[in-house]
N, C-alpha and C. Protein backbone atom coordinates (compact mmCIF):
# COMPACT_ATOMS: atom_id res chain seq x y z
N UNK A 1 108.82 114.74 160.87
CA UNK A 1 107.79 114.08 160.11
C UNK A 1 106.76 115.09 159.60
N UNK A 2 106.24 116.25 160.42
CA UNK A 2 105.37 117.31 159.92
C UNK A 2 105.96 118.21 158.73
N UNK A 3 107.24 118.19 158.95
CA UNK A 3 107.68 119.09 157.58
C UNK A 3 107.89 117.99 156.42
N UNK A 4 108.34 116.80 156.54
CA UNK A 4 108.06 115.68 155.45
C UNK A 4 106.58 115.72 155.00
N UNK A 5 105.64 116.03 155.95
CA UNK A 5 104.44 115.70 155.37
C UNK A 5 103.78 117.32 154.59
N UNK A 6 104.25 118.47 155.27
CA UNK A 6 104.07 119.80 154.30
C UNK A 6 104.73 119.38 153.03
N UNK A 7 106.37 119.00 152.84
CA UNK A 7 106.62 119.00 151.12
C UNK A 7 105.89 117.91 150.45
N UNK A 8 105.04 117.02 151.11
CA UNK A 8 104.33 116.20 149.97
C UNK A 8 103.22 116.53 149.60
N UNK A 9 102.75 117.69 150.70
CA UNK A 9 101.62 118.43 150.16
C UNK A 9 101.86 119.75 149.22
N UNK A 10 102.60 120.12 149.16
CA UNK A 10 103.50 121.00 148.49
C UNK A 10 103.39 120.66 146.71
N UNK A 11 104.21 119.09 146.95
CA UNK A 11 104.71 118.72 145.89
C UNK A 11 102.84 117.92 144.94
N UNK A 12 102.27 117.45 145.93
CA UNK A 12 100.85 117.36 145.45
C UNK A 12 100.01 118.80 144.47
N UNK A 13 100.17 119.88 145.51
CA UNK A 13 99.93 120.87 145.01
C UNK A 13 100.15 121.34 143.27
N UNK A 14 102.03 121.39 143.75
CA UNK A 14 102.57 121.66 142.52
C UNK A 14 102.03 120.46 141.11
N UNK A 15 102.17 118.94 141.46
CA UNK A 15 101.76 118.06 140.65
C UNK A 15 100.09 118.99 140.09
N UNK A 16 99.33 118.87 140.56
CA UNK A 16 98.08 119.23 140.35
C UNK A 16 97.50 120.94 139.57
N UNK A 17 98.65 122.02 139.91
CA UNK A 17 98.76 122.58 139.14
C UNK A 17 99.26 122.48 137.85
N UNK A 18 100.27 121.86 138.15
CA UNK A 18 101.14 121.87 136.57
C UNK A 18 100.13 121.19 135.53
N UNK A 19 99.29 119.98 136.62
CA UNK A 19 98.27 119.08 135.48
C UNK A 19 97.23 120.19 134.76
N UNK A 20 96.52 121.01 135.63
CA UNK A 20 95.38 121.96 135.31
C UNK A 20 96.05 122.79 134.20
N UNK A 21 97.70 122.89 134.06
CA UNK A 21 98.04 123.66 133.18
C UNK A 21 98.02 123.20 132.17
N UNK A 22 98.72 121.74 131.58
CA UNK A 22 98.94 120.96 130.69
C UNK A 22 97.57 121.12 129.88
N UNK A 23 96.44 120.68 130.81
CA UNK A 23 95.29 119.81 130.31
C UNK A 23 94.55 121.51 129.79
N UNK A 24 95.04 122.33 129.99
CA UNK A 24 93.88 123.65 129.49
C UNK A 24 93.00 124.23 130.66
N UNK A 25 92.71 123.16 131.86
CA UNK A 25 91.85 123.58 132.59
C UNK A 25 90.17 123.63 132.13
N UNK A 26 90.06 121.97 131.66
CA UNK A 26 88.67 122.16 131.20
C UNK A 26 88.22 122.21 129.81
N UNK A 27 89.78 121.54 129.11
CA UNK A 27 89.29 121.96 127.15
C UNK A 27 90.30 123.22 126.89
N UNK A 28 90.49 124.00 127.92
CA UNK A 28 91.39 124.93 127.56
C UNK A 28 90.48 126.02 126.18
N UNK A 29 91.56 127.22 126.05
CA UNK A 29 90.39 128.18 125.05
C UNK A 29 90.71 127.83 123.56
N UNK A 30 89.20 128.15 122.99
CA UNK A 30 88.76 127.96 121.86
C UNK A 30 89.73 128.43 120.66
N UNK A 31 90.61 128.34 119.95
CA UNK A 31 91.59 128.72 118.63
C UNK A 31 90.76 130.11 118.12
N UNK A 32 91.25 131.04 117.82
CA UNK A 32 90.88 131.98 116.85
C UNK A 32 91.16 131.92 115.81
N UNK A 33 89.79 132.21 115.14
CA UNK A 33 89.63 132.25 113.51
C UNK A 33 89.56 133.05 112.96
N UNK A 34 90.19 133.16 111.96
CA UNK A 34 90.16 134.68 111.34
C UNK A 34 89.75 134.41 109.88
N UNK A 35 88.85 135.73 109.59
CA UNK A 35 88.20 135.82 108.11
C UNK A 35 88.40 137.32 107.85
N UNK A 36 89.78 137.22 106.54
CA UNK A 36 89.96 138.19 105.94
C UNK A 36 89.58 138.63 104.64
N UNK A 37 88.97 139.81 104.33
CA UNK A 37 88.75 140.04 102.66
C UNK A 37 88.99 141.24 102.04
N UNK A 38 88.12 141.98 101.41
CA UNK A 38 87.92 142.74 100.31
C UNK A 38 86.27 143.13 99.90
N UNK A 39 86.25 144.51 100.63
CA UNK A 39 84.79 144.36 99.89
C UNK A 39 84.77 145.64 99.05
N UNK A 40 84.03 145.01 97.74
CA UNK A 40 84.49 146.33 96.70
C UNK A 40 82.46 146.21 96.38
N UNK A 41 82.71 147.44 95.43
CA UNK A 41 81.22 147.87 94.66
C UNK A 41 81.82 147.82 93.55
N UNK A 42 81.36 147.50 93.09
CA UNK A 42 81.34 147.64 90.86
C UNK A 42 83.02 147.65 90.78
N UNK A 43 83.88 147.06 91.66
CA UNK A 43 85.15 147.14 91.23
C UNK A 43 85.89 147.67 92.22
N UNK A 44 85.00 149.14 92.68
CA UNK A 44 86.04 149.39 93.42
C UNK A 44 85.86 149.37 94.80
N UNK A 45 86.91 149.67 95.85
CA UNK A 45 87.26 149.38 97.45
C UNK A 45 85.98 150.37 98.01
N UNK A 46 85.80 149.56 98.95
CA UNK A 46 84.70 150.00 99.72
C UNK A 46 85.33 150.67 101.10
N UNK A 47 85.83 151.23 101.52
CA UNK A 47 86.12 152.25 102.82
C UNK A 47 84.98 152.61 104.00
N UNK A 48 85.05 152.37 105.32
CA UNK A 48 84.21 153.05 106.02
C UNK A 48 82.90 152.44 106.04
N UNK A 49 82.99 150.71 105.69
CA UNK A 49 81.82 150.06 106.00
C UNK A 49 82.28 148.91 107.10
N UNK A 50 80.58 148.27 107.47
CA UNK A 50 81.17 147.19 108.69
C UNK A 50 80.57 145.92 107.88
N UNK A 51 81.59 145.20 108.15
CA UNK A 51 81.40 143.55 107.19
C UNK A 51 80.51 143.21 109.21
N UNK A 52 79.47 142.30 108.54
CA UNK A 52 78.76 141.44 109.69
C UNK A 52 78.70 140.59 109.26
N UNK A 53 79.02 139.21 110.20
CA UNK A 53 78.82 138.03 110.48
C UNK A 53 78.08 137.15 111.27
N UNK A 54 76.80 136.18 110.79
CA UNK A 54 76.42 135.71 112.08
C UNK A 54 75.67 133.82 111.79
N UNK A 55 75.99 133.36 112.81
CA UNK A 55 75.19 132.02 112.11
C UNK A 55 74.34 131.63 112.88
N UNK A 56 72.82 131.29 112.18
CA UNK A 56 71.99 130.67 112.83
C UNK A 56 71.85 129.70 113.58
N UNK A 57 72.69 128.57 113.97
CA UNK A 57 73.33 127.57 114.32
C UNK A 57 73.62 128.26 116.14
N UNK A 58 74.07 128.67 116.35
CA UNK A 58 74.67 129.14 118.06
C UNK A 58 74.28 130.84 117.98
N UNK A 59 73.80 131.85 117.50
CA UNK A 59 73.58 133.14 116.90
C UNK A 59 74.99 133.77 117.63
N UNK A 60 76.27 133.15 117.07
CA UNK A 60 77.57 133.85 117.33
C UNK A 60 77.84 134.95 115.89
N UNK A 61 78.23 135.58 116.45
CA UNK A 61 78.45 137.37 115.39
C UNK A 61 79.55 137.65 115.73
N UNK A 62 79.97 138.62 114.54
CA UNK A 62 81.35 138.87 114.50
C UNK A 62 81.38 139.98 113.46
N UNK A 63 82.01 141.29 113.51
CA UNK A 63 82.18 142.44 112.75
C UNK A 63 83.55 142.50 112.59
N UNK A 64 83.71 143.73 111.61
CA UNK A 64 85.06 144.63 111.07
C UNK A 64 85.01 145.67 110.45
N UNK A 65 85.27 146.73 110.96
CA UNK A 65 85.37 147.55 109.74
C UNK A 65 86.38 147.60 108.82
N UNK A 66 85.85 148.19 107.50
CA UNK A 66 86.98 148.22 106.33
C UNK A 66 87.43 149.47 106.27
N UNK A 67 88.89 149.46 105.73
CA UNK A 67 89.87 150.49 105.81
C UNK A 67 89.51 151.11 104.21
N UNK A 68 90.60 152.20 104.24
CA UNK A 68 90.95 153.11 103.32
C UNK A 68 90.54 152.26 102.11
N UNK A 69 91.45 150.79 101.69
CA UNK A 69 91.89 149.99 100.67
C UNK A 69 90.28 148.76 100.36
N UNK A 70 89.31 149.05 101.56
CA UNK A 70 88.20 147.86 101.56
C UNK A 70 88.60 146.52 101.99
N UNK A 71 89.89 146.45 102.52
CA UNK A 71 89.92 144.88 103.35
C UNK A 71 89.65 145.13 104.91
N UNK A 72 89.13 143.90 105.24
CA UNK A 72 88.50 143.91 106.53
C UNK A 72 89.61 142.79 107.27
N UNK A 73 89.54 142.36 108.72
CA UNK A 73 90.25 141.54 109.01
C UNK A 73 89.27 141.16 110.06
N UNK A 74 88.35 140.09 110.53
CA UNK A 74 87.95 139.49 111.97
C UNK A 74 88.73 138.67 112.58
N UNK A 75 88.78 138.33 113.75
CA UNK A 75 89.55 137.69 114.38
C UNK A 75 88.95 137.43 115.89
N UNK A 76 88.09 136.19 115.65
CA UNK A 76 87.72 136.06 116.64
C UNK A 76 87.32 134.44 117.35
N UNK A 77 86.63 134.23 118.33
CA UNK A 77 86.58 132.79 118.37
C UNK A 77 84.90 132.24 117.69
N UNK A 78 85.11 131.73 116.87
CA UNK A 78 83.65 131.31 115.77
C UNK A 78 83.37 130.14 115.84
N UNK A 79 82.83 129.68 115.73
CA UNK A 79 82.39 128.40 115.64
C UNK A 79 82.37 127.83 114.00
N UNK A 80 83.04 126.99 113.87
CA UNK A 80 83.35 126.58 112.43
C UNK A 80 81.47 126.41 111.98
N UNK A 81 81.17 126.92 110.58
CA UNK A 81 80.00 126.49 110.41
C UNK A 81 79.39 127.53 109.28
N UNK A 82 78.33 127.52 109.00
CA UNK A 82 77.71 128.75 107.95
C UNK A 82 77.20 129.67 108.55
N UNK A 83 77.59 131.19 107.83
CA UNK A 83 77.32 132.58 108.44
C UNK A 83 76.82 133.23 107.45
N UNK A 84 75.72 133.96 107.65
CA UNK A 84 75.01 134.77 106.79
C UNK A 84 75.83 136.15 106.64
N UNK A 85 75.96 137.18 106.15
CA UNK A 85 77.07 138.21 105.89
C UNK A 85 76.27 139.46 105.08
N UNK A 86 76.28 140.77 106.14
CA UNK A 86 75.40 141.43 105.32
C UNK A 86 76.92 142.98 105.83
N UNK A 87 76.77 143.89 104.93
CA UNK A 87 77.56 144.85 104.64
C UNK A 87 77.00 146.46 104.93
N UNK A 88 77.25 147.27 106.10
CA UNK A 88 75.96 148.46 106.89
C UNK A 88 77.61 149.27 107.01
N UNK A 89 77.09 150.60 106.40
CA UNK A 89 77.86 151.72 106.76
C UNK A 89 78.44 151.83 108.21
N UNK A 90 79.43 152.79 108.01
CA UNK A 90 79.93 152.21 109.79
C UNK A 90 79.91 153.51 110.65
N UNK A 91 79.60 153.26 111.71
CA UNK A 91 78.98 154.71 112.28
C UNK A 91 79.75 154.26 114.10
N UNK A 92 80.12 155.74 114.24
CA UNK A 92 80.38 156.12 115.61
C UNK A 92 78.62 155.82 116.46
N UNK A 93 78.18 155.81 117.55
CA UNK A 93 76.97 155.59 117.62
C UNK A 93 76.82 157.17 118.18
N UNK A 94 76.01 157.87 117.91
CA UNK A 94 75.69 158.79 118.55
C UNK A 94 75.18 158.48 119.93
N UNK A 95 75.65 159.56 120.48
CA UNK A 95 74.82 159.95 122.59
C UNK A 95 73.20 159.66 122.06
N UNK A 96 72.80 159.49 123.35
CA UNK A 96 71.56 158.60 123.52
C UNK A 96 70.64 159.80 124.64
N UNK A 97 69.78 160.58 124.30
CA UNK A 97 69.28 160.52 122.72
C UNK A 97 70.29 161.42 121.82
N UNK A 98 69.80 160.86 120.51
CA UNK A 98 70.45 161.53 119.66
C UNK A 98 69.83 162.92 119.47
N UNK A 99 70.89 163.97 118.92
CA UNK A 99 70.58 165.25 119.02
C UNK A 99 69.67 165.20 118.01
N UNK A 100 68.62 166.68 117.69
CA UNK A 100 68.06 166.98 116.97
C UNK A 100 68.70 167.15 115.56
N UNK A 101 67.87 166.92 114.74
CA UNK A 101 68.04 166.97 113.42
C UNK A 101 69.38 166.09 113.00
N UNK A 102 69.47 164.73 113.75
CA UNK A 102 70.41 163.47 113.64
C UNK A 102 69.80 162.84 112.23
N UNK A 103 70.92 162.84 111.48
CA UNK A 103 70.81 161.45 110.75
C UNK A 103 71.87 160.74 110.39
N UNK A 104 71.92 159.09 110.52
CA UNK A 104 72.78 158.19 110.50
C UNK A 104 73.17 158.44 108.86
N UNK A 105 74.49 157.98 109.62
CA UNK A 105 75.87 158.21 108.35
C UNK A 105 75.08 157.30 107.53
N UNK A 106 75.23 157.52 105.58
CA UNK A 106 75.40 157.00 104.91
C UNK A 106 76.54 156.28 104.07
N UNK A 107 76.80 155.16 103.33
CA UNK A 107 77.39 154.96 102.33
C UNK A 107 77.10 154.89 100.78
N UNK A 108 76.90 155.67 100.34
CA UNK A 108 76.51 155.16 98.75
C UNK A 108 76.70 154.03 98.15
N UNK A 109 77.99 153.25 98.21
CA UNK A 109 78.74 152.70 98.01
C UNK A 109 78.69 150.92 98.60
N UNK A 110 77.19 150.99 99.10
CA UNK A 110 76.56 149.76 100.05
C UNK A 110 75.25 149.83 99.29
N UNK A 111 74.69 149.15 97.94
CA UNK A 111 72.97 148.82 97.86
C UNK A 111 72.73 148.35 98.95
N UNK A 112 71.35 148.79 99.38
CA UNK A 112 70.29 148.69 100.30
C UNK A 112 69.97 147.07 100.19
N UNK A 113 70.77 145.85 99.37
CA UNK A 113 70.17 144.65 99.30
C UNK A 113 71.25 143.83 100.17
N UNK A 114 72.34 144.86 100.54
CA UNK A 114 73.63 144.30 101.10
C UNK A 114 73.71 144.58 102.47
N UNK A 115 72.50 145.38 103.01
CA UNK A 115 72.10 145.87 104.52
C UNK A 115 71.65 145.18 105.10
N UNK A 116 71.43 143.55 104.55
CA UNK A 116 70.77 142.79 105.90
C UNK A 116 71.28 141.47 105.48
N UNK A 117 70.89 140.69 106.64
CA UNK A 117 71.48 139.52 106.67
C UNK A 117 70.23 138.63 105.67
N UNK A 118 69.59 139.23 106.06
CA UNK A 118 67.97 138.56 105.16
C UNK A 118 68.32 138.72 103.92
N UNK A 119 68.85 139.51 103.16
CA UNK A 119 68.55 140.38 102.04
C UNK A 119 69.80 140.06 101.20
N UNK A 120 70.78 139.93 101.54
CA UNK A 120 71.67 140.20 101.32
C UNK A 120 72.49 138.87 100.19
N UNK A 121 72.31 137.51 100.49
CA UNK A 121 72.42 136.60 99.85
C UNK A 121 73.70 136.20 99.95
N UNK A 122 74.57 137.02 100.73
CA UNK A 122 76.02 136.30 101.04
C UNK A 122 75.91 135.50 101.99
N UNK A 123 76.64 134.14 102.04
CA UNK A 123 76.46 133.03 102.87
C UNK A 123 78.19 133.14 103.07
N UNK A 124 78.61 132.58 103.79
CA UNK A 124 80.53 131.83 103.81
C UNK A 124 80.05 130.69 104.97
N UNK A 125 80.90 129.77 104.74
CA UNK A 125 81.70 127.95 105.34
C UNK A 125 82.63 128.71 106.33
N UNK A 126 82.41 129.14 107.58
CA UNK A 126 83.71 129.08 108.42
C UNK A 126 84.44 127.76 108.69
N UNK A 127 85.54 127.82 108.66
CA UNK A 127 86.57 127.05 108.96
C UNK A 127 87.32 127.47 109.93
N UNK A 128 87.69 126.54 110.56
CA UNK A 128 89.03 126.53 111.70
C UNK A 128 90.41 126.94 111.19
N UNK A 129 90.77 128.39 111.47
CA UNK A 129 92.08 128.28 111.01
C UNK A 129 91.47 129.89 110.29
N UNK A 130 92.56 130.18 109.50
CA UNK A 130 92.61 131.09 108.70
C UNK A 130 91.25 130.91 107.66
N UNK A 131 90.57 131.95 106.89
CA UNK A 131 89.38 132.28 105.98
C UNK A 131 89.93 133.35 105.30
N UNK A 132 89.11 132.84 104.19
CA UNK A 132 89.01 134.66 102.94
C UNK A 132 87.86 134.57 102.37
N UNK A 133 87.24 135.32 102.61
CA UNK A 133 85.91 136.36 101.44
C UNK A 133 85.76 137.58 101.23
N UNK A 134 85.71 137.35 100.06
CA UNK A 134 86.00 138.71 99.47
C UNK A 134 84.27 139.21 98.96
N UNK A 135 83.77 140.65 99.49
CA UNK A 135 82.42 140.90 98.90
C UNK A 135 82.94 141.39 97.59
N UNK A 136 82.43 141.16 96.42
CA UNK A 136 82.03 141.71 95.60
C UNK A 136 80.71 142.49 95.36
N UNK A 137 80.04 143.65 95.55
CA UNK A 137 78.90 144.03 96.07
C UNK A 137 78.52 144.66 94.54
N UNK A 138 77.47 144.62 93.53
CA UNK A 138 77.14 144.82 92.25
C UNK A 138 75.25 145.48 92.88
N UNK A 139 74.97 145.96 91.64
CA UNK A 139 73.29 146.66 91.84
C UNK A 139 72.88 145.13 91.40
């Protein structure tokens, strides 16, 4: 009778895991969203900048840097909703402190109106699922 009563605790066990598995364990994790683009200046590909993302709503953020070609790829868990989007050269961070006669990398290729989230005037609609925005960045 004691080993009848271990496999029903056993089999309780197992029932109760398999449920915690099914069910997520709580909602289970959030889908990743991804927002892919293109950020160019006057036409052309922008290289070696960081696309930022962030929404006032939960202050969730999200970066990328852009490649050789200026497309970026994020991929992360967002909260569907509106994100302000500002475009900052992309920099290794220098050791702390920074050495003498330091100055942070530039891009030419980024107006100074595309450096902040304030300033900057790009908004995007996240959605659940796949995204695209593309910067077009002009003087």
């Amino acid at each position: 009778m004691k080993i009848h009563f271990q496999a029903g605790r056993i089999g309780l066990c197992a029932l109760a895991l398999l449920t915690a598995t099914l069910s997520g364990c709580g909602g289970g994790e959030k889908p990743k969203t991804t927002v892919k683009g293109k950020v160019t200046y006057k036409g052309e590909a922008v290289a070696d900048a960081n696309v930022q993302m962030q929404t006032a709503t939960t202050g969730a953020a999200a970066a990328a840097k852009t490649d050789a070609a200026g497309s970026y790829s994020i991929e992360a868990v967002l909260t569907p909703g509106k994100y302000s989007v500002w475009v900052i050269p992309f920099e290794v961070p220098p050791p702390a402190p920074p050495p003498p006669g330091y100055k942070p990398v530039d891009n030419p290729k980024i107006p100074k109106k595309y450096r902040s989230g304030a300033t900057s005037g790009l908004t995007f609609e996240v959605k659940a699922g796949a995204n695209e925005f593309n910067i077009p960045m002009v003087d």
